[in-house]
Protein backbone atom coordinates (compact mmCIF):
# COMPACT_ATOMS: atom_id res chain seq x y z
CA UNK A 1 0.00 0.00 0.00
CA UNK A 2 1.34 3.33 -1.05
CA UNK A 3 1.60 6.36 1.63
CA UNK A 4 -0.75 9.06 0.35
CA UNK A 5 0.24 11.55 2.97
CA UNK A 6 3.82 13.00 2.27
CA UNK A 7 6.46 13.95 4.56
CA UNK A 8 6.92 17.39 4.74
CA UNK A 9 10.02 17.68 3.48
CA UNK A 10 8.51 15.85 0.33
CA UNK A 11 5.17 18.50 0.23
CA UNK A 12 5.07 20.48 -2.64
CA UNK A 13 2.66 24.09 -1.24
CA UNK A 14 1.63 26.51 -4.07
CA UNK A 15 0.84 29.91 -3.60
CA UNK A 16 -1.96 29.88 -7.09
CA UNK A 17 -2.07 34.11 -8.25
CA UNK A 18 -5.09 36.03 -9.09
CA UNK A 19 -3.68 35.39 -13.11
CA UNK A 20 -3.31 31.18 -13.04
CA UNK A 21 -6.83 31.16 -10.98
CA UNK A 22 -8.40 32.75 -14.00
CA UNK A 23 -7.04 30.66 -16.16
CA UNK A 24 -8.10 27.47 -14.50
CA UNK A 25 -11.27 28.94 -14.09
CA UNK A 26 -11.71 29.33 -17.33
CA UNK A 27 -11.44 25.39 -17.84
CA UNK A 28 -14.52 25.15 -15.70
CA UNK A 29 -18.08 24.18 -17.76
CA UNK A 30 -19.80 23.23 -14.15
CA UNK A 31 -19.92 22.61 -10.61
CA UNK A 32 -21.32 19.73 -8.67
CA UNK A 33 -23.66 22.43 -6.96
CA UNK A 34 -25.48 22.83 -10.62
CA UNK A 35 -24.53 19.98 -12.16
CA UNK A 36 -23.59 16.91 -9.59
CA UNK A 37 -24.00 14.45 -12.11
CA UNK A 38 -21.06 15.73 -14.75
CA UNK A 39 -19.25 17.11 -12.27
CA UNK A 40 -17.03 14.38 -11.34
CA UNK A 41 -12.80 16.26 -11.17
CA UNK A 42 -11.97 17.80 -8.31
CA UNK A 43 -10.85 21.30 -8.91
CA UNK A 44 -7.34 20.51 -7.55
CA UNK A 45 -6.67 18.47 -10.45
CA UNK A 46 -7.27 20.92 -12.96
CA UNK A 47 -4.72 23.13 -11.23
CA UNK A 48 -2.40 20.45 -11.24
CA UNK A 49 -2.68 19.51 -15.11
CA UNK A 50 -2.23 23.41 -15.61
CA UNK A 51 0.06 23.79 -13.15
CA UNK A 52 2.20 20.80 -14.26
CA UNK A 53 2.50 19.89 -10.64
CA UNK A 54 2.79 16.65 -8.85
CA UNK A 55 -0.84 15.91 -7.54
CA UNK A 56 0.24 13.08 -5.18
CA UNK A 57 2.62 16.55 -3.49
CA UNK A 58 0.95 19.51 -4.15
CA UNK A 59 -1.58 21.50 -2.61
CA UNK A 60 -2.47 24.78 -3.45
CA UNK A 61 -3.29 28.30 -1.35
CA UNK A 62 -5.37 30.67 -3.35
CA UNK A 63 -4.04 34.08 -3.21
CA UNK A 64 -7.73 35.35 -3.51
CA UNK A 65 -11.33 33.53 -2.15
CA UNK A 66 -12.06 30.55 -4.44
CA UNK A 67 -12.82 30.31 -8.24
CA UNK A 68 -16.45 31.05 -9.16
CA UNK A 69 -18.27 28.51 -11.19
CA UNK A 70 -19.28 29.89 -14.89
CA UNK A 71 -22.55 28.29 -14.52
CA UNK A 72 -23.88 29.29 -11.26
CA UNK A 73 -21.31 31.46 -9.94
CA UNK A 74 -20.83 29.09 -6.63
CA UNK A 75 -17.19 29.29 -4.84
CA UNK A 76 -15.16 27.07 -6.44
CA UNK A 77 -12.54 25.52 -4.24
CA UNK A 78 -9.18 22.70 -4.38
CA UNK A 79 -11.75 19.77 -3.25
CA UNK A 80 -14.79 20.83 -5.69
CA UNK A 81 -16.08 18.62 -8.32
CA UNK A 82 -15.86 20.17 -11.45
CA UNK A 83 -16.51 19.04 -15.08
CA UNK A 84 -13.64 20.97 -17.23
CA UNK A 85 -12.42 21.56 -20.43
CA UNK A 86 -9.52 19.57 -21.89
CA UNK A 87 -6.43 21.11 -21.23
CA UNK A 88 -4.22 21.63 -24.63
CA UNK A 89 -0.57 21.54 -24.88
CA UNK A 90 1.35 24.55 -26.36
């Protein structure tokens, strides 16, 4: 069984700026507080595929509140389910 919980030596903590958070949020189509049945991603990893940080080591501090859902404007935070775009390369 693999540790999930990593030392803190090994912890990767990112401070996410008012400019990345609108570009993640961007990626958002919906939240699971207007749409729990496509929202199934938890916002966390759509910072990390942005991000291009280790998700087993990273957690993230948002500079400002949360993200805001395009949909319904709910806070968006690291642990909520989100559907999201596809993230493109380049």
């Amino acid at each position: 069984m693999s540790d999930f919980n990593p030392t803190p030596e090994n912890q990767n903590v990112v401070l996410v700026d008012a400019t990345t958070l609108r570009k993640v949020e961007k990626l958002v189509i919906c939240c699971e507080g207007c749409n729990p049945v496509d929202a199934e991603l938890p916002f966390k990893y759509v910072l990390d595929r942005v991000t291009g940080n280790d998700p087993e080591v990273t957690d993230y501090i948002m500079v400002e509140c949360a993200a805001k859902c395009p949909q319904c404007q709910a806070d968006i935070n690291e642990k909520t389910l989100v559907r999201a775009k596809p993230v493109g390369r380049g």
